[in-house]
Protein backbone atom coordinates (compact mmCIF):
# COMPACT_ATOMS: atom_id res chain seq x y z
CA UNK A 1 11.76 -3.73 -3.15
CA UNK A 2 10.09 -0.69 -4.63
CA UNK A 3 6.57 -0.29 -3.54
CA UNK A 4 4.01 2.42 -4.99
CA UNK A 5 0.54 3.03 -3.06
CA UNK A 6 -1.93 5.24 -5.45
CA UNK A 7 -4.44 7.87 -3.62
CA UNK A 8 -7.34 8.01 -5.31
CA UNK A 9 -10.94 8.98 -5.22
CA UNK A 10 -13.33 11.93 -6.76
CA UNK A 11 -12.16 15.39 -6.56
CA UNK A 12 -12.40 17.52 -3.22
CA UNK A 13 -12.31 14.65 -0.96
CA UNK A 14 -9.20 15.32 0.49
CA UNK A 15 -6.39 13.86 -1.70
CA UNK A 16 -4.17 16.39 -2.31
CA UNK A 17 -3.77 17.29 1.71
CA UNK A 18 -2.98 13.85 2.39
CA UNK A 19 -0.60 13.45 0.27
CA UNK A 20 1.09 16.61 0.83
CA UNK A 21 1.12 15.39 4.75
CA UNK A 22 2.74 12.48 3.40
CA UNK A 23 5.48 13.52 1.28
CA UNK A 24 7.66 16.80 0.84
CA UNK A 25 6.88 17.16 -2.34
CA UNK A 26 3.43 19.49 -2.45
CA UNK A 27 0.74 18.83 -4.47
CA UNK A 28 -1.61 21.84 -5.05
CA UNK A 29 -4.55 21.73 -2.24
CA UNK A 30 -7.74 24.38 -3.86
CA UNK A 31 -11.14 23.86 -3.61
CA UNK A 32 -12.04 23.26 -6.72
CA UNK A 33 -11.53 19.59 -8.80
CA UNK A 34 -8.89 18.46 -11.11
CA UNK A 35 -6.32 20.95 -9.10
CA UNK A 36 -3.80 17.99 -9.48
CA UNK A 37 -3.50 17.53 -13.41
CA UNK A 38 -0.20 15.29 -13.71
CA UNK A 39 0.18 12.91 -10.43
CA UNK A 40 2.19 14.38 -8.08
CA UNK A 41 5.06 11.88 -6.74
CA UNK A 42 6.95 11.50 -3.61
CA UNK A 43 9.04 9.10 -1.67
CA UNK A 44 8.29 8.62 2.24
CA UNK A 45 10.36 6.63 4.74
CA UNK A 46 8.32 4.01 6.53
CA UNK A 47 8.21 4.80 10.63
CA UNK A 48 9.76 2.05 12.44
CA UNK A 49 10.65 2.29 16.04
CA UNK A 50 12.94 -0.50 15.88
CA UNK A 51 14.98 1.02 13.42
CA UNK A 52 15.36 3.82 15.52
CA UNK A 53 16.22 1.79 18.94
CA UNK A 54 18.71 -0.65 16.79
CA UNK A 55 20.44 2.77 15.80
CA UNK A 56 20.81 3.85 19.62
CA UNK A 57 22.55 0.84 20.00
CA UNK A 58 25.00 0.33 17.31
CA UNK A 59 25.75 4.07 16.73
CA UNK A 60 26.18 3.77 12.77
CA UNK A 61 27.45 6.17 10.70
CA UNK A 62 24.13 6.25 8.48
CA UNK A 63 20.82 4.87 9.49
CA UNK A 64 18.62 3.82 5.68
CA UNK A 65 14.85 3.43 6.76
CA UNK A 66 12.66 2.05 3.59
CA UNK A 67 10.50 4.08 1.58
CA UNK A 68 7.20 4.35 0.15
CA UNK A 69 6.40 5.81 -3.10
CA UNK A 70 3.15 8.08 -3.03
CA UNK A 71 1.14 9.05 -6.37
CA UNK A 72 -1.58 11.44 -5.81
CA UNK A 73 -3.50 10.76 -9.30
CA UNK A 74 -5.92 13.38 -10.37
CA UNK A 75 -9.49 13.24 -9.54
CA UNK A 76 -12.30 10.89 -11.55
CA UNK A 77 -15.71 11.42 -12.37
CA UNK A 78 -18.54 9.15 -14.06
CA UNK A 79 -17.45 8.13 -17.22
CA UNK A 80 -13.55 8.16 -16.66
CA UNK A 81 -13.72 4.59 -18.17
CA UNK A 82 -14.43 6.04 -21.48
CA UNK A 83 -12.41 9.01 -21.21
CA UNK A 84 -14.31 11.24 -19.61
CA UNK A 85 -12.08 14.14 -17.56
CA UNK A 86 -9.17 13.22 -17.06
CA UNK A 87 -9.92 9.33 -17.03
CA UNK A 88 -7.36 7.27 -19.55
CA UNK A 89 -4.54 9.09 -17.98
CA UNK A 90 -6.02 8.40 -14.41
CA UNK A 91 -6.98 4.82 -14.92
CA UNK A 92 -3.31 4.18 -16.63
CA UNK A 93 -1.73 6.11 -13.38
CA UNK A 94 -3.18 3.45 -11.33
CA UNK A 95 -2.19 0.82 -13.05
CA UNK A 96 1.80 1.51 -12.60
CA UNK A 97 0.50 1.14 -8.64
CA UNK A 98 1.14 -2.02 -6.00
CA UNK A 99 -1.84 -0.67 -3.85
CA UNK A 100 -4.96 1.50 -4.21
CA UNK A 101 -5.52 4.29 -1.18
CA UNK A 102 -9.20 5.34 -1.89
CA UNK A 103 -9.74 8.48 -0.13
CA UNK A 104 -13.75 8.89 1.05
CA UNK A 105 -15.37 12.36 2.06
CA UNK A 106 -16.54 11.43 5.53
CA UNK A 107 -16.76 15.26 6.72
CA UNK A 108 -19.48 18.01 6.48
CA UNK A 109 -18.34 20.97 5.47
CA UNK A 110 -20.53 23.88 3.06
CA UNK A 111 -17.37 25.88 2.42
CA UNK A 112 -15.91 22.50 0.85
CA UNK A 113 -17.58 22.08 -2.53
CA UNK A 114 -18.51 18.00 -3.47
CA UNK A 115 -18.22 17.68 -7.25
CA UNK A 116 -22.28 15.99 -6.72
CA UNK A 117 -23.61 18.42 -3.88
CA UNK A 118 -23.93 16.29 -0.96
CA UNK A 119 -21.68 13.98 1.47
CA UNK A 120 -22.23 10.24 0.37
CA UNK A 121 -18.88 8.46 0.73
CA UNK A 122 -21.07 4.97 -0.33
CA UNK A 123 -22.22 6.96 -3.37
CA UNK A 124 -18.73 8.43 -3.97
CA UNK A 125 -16.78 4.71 -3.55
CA UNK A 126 -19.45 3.01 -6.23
CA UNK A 127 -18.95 5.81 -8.59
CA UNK A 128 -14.95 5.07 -8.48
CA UNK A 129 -15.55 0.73 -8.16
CA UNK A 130 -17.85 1.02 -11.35
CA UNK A 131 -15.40 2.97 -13.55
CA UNK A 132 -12.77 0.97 -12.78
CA UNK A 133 -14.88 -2.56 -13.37
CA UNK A 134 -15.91 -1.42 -16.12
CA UNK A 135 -12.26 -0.58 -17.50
CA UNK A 136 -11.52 -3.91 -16.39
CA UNK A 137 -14.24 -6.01 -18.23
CA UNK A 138 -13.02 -4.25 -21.07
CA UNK A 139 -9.78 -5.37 -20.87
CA UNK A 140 -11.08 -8.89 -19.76
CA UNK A 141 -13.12 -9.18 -22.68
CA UNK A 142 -10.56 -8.38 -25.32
CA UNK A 143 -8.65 -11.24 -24.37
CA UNK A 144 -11.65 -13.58 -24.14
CA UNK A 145 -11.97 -12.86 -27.99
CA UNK A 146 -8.62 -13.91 -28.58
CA UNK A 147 -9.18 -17.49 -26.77
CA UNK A 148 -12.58 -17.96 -27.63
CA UNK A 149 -11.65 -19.99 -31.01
CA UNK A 150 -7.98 -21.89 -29.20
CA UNK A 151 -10.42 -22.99 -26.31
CA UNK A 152 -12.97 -25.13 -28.70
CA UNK A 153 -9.53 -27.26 -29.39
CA UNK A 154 -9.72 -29.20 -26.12
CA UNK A 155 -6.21 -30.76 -26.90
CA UNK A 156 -5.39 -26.50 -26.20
CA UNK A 157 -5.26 -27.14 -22.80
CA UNK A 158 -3.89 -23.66 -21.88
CA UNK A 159 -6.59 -22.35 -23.99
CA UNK A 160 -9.12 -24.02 -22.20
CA UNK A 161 -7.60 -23.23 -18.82
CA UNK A 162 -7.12 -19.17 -19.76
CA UNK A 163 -10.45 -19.26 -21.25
CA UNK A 164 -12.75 -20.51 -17.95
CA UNK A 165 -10.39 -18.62 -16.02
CA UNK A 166 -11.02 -15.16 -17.46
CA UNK A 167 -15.00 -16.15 -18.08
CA UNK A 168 -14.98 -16.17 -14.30
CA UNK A 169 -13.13 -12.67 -13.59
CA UNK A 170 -15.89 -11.14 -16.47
CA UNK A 171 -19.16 -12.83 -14.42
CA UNK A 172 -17.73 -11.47 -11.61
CA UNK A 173 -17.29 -7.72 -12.95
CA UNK A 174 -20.42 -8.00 -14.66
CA UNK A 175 -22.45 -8.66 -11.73
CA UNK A 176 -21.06 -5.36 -9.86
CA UNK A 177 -18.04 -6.53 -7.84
CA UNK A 178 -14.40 -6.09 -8.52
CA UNK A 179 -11.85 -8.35 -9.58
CA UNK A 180 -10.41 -9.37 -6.09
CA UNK A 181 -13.72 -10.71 -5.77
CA UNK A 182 -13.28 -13.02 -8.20
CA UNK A 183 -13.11 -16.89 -6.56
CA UNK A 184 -10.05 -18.43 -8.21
CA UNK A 185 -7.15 -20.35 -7.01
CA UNK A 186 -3.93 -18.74 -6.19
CA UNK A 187 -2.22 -20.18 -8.89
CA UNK A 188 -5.37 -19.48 -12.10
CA UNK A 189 -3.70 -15.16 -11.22
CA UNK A 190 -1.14 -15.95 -13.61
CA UNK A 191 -3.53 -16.05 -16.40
CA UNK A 192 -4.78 -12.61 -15.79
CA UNK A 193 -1.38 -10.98 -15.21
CA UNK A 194 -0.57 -9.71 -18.10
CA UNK A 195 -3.59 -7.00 -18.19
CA UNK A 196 -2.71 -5.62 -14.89
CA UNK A 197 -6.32 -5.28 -13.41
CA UNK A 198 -7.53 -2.17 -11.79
CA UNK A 199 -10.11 -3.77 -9.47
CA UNK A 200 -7.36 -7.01 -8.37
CA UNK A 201 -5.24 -4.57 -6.76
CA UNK A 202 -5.46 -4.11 -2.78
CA UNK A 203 -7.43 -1.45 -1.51
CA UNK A 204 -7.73 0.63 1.61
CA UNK A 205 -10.74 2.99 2.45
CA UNK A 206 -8.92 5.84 4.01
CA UNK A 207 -11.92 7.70 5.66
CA UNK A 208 -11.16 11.54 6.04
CA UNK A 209 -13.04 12.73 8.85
CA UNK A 210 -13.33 16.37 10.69
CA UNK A 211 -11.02 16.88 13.93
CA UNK A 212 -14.65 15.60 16.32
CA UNK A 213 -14.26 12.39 14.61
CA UNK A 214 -10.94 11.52 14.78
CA UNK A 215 -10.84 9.02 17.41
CA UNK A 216 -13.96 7.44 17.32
CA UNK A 217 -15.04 7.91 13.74
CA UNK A 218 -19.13 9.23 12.56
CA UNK A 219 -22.25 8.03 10.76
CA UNK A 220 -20.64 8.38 7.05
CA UNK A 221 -17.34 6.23 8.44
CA UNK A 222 -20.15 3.31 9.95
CA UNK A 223 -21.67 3.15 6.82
CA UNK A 224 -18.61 2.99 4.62
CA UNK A 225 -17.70 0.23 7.32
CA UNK A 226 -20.84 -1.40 6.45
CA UNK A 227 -20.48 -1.11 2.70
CA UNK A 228 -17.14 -2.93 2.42
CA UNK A 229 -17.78 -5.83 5.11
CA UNK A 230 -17.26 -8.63 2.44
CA UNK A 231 -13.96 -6.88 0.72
CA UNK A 232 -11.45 -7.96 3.23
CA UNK A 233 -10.52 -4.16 2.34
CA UNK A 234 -8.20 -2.37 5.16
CA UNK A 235 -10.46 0.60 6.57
CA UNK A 236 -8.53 3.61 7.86
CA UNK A 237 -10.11 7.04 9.63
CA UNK A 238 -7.62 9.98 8.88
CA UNK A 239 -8.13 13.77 9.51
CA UNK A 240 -6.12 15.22 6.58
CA UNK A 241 -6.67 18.99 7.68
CA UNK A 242 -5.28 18.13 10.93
CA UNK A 243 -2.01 15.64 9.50
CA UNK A 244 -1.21 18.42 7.85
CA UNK A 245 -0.92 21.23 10.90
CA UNK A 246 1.36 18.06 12.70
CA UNK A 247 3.16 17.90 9.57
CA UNK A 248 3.99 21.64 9.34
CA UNK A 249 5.32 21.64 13.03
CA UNK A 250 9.17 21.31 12.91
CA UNK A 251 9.97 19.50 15.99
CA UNK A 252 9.17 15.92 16.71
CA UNK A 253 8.54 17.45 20.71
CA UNK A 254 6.40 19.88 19.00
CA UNK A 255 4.78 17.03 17.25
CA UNK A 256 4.53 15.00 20.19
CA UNK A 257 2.58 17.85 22.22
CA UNK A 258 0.03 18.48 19.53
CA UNK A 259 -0.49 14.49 19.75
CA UNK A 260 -0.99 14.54 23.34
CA UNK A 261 -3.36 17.61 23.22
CA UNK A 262 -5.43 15.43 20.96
CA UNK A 263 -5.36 12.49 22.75
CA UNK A 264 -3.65 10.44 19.82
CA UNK A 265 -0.54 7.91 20.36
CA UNK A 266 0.67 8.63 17.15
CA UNK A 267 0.10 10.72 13.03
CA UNK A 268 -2.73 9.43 11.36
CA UNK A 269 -0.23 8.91 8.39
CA UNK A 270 2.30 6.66 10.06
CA UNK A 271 -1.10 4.45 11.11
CA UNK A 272 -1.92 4.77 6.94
CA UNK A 273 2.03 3.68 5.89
CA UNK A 274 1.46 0.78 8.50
CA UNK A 275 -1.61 -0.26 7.40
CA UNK A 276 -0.38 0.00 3.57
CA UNK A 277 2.73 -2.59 4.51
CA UNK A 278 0.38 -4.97 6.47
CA UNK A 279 -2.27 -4.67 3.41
CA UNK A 280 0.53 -5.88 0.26
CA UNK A 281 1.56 -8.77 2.98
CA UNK A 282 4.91 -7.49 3.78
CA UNK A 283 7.35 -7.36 6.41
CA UNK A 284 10.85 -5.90 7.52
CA UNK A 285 14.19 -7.12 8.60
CA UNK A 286 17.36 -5.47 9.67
CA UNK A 287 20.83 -5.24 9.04
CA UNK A 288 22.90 -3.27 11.56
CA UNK A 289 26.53 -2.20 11.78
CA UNK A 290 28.61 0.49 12.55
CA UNK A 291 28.74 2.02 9.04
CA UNK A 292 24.83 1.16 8.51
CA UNK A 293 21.44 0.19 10.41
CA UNK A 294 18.95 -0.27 7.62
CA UNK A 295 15.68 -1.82 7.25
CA UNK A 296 14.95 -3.75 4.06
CA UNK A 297 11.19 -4.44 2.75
CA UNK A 298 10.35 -8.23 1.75
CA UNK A 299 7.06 -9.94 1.09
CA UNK A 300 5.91 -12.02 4.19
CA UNK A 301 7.20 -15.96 3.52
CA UNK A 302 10.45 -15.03 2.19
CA UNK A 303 13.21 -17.42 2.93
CA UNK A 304 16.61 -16.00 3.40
CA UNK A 305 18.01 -16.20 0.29
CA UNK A 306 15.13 -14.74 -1.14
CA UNK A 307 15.46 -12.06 1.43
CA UNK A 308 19.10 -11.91 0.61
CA UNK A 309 18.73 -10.74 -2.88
CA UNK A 310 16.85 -7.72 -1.55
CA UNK A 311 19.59 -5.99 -1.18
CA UNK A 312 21.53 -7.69 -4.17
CA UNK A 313 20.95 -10.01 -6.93
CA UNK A 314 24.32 -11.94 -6.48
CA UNK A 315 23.35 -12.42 -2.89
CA UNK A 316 20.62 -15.16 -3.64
CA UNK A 317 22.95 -16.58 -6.31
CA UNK A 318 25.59 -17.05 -4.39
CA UNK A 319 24.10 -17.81 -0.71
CA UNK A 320 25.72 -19.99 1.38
CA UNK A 321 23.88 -19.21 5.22
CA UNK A 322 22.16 -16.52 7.28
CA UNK A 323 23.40 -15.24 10.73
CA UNK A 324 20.23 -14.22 12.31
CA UNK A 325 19.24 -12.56 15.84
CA UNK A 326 15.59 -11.82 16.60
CA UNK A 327 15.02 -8.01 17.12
CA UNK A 328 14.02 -8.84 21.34
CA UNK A 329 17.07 -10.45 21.80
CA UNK A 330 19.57 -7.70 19.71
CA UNK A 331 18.03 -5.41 21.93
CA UNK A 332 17.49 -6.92 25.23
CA UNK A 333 21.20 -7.67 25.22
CA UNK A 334 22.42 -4.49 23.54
CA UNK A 335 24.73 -5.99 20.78
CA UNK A 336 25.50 -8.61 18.23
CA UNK A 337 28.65 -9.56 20.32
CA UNK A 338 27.04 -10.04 23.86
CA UNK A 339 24.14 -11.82 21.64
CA UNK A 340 26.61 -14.03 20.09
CA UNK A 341 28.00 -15.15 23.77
CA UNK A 342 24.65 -15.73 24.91
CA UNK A 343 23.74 -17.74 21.88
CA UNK A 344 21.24 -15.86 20.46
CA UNK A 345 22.75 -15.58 17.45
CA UNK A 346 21.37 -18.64 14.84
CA UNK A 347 22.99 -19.99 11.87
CA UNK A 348 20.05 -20.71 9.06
CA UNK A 349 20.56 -21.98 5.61
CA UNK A 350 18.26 -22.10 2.26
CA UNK A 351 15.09 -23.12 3.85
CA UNK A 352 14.92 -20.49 7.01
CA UNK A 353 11.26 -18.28 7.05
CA UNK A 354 12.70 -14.93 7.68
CA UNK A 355 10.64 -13.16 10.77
CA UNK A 356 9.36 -9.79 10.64
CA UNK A 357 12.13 -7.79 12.46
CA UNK A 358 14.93 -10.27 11.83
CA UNK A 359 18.78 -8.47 12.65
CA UNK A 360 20.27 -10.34 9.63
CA UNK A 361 23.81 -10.74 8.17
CA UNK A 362 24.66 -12.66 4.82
CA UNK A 363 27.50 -15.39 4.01
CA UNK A 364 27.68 -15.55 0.34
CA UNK A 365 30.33 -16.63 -2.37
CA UNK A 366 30.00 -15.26 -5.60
């Protein structure tokens, strides 16, 4: 399933080195805003460790890890949601998008120009929160107007329904807050589907610090922490300047070394991709043979013939069971064949929950 994370957030905060530690496609880094006019794309693979350790088993010809696609949309200023710089073509950008990454300034630095002269990443997320609300009541309210006269015909139950439903979503933008905000049942989203909310979209807070704060984050990261406390928002701290010297190192011992000198397990952007899957609720399982290993992406609470047609349409059609080893046992015994003997590998029909890591092969008749 194709999944597209948007990095946004007002110019010179960092974007544009992020995403170029990201993807190998380069977006132009300058100091100085609006250097990315059109949004710069590019696909990532996802780092899994049990892709990599199934591989060393099996021995495949080709080994498929999933991808991420990346957007880096252009920067946004006060009054975007009118037009202002480059905002219809930003605010549209985002809209294509599963998942917002909201980049924050969380670093002092005078030879690093802010596009309004001091470091407030509060200040800076409002800015972006209010231009998107306020894009979003807009849409909100031109569909209001349509319903307002099918709602006073209370056999219109649809009407009626669509109607509270959307009055709701506009008290809640109107008081300040964003759409996700918004207390309505699971099922009452449908009615606002269709316009594609900005502000209903997941969000991280990807805090880019200086190479001090790395580990244990600074005063601007605490109060961005404090500032989202009721969004149920992922928070991540990133040093873009430094992703980008690990990214430029060709050697994953090389990378290693430069990990261990900065006492970190691991990149700052695999934590972000991570973060990004566990965010949109989803999960991966495996299929592994000798002319493939190759991790598939499905939404948490799949069952397996949903999971099925992941990797083909005519595979949920025509499903008839799942063959299914958990990733501890594939690898604890070394094989599908010793995990068969031991009776580890399950037979699961229609109704089987698919588990994040699942080693999974399909019986289907089509």
């Amino acid at each position: 399933m194709a999944l597209k994370c948007g990095i946004v957030g007002l110019p010179n905060v960092g974007k544009s080195t992020l995403f170029n530690c990201l993807s190998n496609a380069k977006a132009q880094a300058a100091n100085f805003p609006f250097c990315t006019i059109e949004p710069n794309v590019g696909i990532i693979t996802v780092p899994d460790e049990r892709l990599n350790k199934l591989s060393e088993l099996v021995k495949p010809q080709n080994i498929v890890p999933t991808t991420v696609e990346i957007v880096d949309i252009a920067g946004l200023v006060k009054g975007a949601s009118k037009g202002e710089g480059l905002g219809n073509k930003f605010l549209g950008n985002i809209r294509e998008c599963n998942a917002i990454l909201h980049v924050l300034r969380c670093f002092d630095d005078d030879n690093v120009v802010h596009v309004d002269g001091s470091i407030n990443p509060v200040r800076d997320k409002e800015i972006i929160d209010t231009e998107l609300q306020l894009k979003d009541l807009e849409s909100v309210e031109a569909k209001l107007k349509k319903f307002e006269r099918q709602s006073k015909n209370s056999n219109d139950k649809e009407a009626v329904k669509t109607y509270a439903v959307l009055t709701k979503f506009k008290e809640t933008l109107e008081s300040g807050q964003s759409a996700r905000a918004c207390q309505v049942a699971e099922e009452d989203l449908v009615f606002i589907a269709d316009l594609h909310l900005l502000t209903v979209k997941p969000v991280m807070y990807v805090c880019n610090v200086d190479e001090a704060s790395a580990k244990t984050g600074n005063k601007y990261v605490e109060a961005v922490r404090e500032a989202v406390k009721n969004e149920n928002a992922e928070i991540l701290v990133i040093t873009a300047q430094m992703e980008s010297e690990i990214a430029s190192l060709e050697t994953y011992e090389e990378k290693q070394e430069f990990l261990k000198d900065m006492g970190l397990d691991e990149p700052g952007v695999n934590k972000l991709i991570k973060s990004a899957y566990k965010l949109l609720n989803l999960q991966t399982y495996f299929t592994a043979g000798v002319k493939e290993v190759r991790a598939w992406t499905i939404t948490k609470g799949m069952k397996a013939p949903e999971a099925a047609g992941v990797i083909h349409t005519d595979f949920t059609k025509g499903f008839i069971k799942a063959e299914v080893i958990a990733y501890n046992d594939f690898t604890t015994l070394g094989s599908e064949a010793a995990c068969r003997d031991n009776g580890k590998l399950r037979i699961e029909g229609k109704e089987y929950l698919v588990a994040d890591g699942d080693v999974m092969h399909f019986r289907f008749n089509v």
